[in-house]
Protein backbone atom coordinates (compact mmCIF):
# COMPACT_ATOMS: atom_id res chain seq x y z
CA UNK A 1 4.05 -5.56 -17.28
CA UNK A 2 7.97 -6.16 -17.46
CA UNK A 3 9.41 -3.11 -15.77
CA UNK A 4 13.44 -3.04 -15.52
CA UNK A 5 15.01 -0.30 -13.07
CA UNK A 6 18.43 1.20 -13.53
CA UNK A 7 21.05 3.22 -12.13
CA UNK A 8 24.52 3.37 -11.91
CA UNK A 9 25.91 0.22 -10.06
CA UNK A 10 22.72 -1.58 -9.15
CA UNK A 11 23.51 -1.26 -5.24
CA UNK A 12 20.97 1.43 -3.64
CA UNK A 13 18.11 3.25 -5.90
CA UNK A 14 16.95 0.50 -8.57
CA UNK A 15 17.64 -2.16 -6.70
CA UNK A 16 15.53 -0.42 -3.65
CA UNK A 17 12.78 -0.81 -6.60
CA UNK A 18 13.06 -3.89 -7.20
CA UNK A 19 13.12 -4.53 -3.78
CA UNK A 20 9.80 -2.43 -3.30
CA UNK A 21 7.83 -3.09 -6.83
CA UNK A 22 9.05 -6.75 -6.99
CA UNK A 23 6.43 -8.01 -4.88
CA UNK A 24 3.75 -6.45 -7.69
CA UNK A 25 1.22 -9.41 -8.69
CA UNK A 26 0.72 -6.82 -11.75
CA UNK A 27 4.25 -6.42 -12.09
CA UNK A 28 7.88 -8.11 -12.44
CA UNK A 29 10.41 -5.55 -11.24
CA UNK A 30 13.87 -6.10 -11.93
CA UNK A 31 16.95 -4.16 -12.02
CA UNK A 32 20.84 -3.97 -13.57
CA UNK A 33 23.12 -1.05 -13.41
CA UNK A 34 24.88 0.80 -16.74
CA UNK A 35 28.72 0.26 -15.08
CA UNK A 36 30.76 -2.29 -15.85
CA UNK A 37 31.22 -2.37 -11.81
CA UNK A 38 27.16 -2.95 -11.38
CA UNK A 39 25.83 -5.65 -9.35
CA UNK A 40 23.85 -6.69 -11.94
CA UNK A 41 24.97 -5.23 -15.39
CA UNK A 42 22.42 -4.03 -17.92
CA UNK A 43 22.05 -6.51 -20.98
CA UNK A 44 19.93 -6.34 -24.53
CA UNK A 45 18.27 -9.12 -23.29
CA UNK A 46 16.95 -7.26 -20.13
CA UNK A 47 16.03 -4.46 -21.90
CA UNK A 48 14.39 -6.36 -24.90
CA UNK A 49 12.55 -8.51 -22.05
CA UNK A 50 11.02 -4.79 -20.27
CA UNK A 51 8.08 -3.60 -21.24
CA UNK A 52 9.13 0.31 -19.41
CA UNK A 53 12.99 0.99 -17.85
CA UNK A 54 12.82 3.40 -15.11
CA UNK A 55 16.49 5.66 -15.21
CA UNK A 56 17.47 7.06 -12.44
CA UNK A 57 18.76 10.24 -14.35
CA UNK A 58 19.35 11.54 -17.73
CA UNK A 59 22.49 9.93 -18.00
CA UNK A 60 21.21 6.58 -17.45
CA UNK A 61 18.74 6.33 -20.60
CA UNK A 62 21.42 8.13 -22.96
CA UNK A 63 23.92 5.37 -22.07
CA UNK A 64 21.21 2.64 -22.34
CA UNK A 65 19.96 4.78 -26.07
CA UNK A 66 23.88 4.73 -27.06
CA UNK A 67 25.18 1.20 -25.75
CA UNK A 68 21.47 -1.05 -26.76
CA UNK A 69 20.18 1.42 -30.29
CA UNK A 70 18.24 -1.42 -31.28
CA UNK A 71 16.86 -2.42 -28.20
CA UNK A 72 15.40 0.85 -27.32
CA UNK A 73 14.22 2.34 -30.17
CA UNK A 74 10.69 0.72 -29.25
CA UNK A 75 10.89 0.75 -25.29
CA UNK A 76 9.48 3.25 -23.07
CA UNK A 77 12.62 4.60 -21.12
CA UNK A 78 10.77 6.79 -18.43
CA UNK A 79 13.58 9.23 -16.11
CA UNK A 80 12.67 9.11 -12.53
CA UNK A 81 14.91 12.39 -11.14
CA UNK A 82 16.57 10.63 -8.61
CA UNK A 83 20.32 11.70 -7.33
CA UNK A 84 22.59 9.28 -6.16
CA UNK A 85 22.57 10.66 -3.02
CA UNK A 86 20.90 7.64 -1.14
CA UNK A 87 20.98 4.23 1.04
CA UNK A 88 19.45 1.18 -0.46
CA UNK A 89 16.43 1.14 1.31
CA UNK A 90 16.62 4.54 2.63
CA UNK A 91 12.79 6.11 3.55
CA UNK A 92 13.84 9.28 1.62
CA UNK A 93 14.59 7.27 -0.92
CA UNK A 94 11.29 4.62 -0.84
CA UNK A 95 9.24 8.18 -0.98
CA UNK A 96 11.23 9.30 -4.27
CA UNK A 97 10.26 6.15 -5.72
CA UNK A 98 6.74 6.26 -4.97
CA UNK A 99 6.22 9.28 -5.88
CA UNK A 100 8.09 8.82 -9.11
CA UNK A 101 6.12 5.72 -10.25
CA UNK A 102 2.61 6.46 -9.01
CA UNK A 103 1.14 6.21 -11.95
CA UNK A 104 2.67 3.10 -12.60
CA UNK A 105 2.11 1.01 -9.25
């Protein structure tokens, strides 16, 4: 399964994802950010390549719905909960993001 993470920039939560998930034999983890700032900014092609996008928050799937229609109007956009209130890498943050995608990893 093609799973793409996103947040805002692409520096701490979904890239501590794909840091995490990427090493998935099951799995290829990637990640982008929705601002034009990101590390890694969001593309059709990314999302048109996932098979689920993780969000971050709310705000994160309504840009991606607004910005890609086409692409995600058949994609699973699942929203993890998670505040931009963390390190990349942070342990608070690797136990969000376990939690979060248990069913999934």
């Amino acid at each position: 399964m093609n799973i793409l993470s996103v947040c805002t920039e692409n520096k701490d939560r979904s890239r501590t994802a794909e840091t995490m998930f990427g090493q998935s034999e099951e799995h290829v983890v990637r990640s982008a950010g929705t601002s034009s700032t990101a590390r890694i900014q969001v593309t059709e092609s990314m999302l048109l390549w996932a098979d689920v996008v993780f969000c971050m928050e709310n705000k994160h799937k309504e840009i991606l719905k607004k910005r890609f229609q086409t692409a995600t109007r058949d994609i699973q956009i699942t929203v993890l909960h998670i505040e931009d209130e963390y390190n990349c890498m942070q342990s608070e943050l690797i136990e969000e993001l376990e939690e979060a995608t248990s069913q999934y990893f």
